[in-house]
Protein backbone atom coordinates (compact mmCIF):
# COMPACT_ATOMS: atom_id res chain seq x y z
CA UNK A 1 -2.93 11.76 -18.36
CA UNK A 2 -5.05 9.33 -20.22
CA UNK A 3 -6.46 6.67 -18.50
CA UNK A 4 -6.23 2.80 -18.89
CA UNK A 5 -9.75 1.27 -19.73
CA UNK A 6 -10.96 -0.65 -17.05
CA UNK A 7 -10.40 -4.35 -17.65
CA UNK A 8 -6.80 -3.36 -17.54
CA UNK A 9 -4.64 -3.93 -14.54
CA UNK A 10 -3.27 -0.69 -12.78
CA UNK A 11 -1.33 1.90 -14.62
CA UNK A 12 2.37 0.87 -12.93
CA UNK A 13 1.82 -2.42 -14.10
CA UNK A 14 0.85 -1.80 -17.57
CA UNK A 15 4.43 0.69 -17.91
CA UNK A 16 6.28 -1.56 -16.15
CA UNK A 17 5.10 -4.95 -18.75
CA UNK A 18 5.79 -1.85 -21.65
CA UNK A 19 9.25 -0.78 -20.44
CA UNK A 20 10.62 -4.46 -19.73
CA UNK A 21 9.49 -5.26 -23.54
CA UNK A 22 11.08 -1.90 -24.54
CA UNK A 23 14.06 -3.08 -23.10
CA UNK A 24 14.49 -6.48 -23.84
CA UNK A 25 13.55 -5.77 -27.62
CA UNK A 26 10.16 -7.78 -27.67
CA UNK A 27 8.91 -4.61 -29.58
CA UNK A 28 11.34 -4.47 -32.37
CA UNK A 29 11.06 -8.27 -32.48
CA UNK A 30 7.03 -8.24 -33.34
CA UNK A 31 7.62 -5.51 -35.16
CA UNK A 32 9.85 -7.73 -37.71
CA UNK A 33 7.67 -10.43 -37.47
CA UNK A 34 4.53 -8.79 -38.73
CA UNK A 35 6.63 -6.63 -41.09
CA UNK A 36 7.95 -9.62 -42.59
CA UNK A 37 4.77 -11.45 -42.89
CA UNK A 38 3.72 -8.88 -44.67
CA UNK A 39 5.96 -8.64 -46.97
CA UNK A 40 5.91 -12.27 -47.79
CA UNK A 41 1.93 -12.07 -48.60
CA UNK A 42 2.66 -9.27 -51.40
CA UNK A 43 4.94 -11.25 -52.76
CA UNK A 44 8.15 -9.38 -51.64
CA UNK A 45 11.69 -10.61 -50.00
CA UNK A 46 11.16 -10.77 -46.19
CA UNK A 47 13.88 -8.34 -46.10
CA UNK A 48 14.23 -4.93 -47.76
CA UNK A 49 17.01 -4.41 -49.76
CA UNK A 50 16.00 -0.72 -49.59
CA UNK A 51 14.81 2.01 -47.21
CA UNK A 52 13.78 5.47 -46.91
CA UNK A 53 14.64 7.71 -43.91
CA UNK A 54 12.98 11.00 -42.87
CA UNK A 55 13.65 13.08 -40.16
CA UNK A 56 10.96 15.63 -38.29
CA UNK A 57 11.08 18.16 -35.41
CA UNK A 58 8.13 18.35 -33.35
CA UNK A 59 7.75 20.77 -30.10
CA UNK A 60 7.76 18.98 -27.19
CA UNK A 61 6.49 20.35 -23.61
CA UNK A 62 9.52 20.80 -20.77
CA UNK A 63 8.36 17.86 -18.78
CA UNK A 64 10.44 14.52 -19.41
CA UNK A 65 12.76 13.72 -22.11
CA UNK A 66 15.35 15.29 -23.95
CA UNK A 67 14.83 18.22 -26.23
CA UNK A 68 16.80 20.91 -27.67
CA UNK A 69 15.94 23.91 -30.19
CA UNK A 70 16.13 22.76 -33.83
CA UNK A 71 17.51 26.52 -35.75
CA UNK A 72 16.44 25.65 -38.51
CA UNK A 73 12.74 24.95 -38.46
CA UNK A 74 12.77 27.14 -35.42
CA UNK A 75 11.15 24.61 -33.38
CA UNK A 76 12.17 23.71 -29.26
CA UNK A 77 11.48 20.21 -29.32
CA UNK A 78 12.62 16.86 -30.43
CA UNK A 79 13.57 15.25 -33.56
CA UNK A 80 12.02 11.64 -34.64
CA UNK A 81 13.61 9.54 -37.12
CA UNK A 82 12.30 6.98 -39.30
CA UNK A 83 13.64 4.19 -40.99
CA UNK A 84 10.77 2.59 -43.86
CA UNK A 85 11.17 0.18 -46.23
CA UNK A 86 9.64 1.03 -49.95
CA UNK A 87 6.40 -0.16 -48.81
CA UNK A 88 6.59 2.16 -45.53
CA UNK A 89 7.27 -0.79 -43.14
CA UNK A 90 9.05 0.46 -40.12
CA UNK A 91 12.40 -0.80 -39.73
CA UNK A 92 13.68 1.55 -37.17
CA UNK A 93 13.31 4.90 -35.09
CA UNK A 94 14.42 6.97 -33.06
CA UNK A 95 13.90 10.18 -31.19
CA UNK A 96 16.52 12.62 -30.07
CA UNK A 97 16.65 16.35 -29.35
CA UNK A 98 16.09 18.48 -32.13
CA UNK A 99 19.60 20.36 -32.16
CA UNK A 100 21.39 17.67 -32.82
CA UNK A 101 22.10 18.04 -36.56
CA UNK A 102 22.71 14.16 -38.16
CA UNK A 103 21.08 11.18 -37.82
CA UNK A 104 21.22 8.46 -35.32
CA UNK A 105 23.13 5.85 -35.43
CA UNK A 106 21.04 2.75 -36.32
C-alpha cells in the first residue's frame, strides 16, 4: 500500500475527503471545469459536439472490486471505459467487470 507523504493528514481521512467528493460529484464537476477552460483557450465550443469511446480489459488481482473473465482477450479482470472528446478531454468513465459484453450506460 503506498503511503501518504507526510504533511498529509492520516490515510482514513484522506479516503474518506476522496469518497465523499466521489460521491457527491465534486470530481466530475472539476473535471468539466478545467475541461472546459480548456477548450475555450484553443479556441473550441466549451462543449463537444463529438466524442470517442474506447473500451480496455486489464487483469485485476482478487482483492476488492468486481471482475469477471473477458473471452475474448482472455483476460480475468475488469473492463474501463472511456468517454474523450476529439481533443482527448475526458468526459466520462467507467469501470466494470470484463465479461460484461456492451458498454455502460453513461
Amino acid at each position: 500500500m503506498a503511503k501518504l507523504p507526510h504533511e498529509y493528514p492520516p490515510r482514513t481521512a484522506v479516503f474518506y475527503h476522496y469518497a465523499q467528493w466521489r460521491g457527491d460529484g465534486t470530481w466530475e464537476h472539476i473535471t468539466q471545469a478545467l475541461r472546459e477552460s480548456y477548450r475555450r483557450t484553443i479556441g473550441r465550443s466549451s462543449q463537444p459536439t463529438a466524442a470517442i469511446i474506447d473500451s480496455q480489459s486489464v487483469k485485476t488481482t482478487e482483492m476488492g472490486g468486481p471482475h469477471g473473465y473477458d473471452g475474448g482477450k482472455k483476460i480475468k479482470g475488469r473492463k474501463r471505459h472511456l468517454l474523450v472528446d476529439t481533443q482527448g478531454n475526458l468526459l466520462k468513465n467507467k469501470v466494470q467487470p470484463a465479461d460484461l459484453a456492451c458498454c455502460p450506460p453513461w
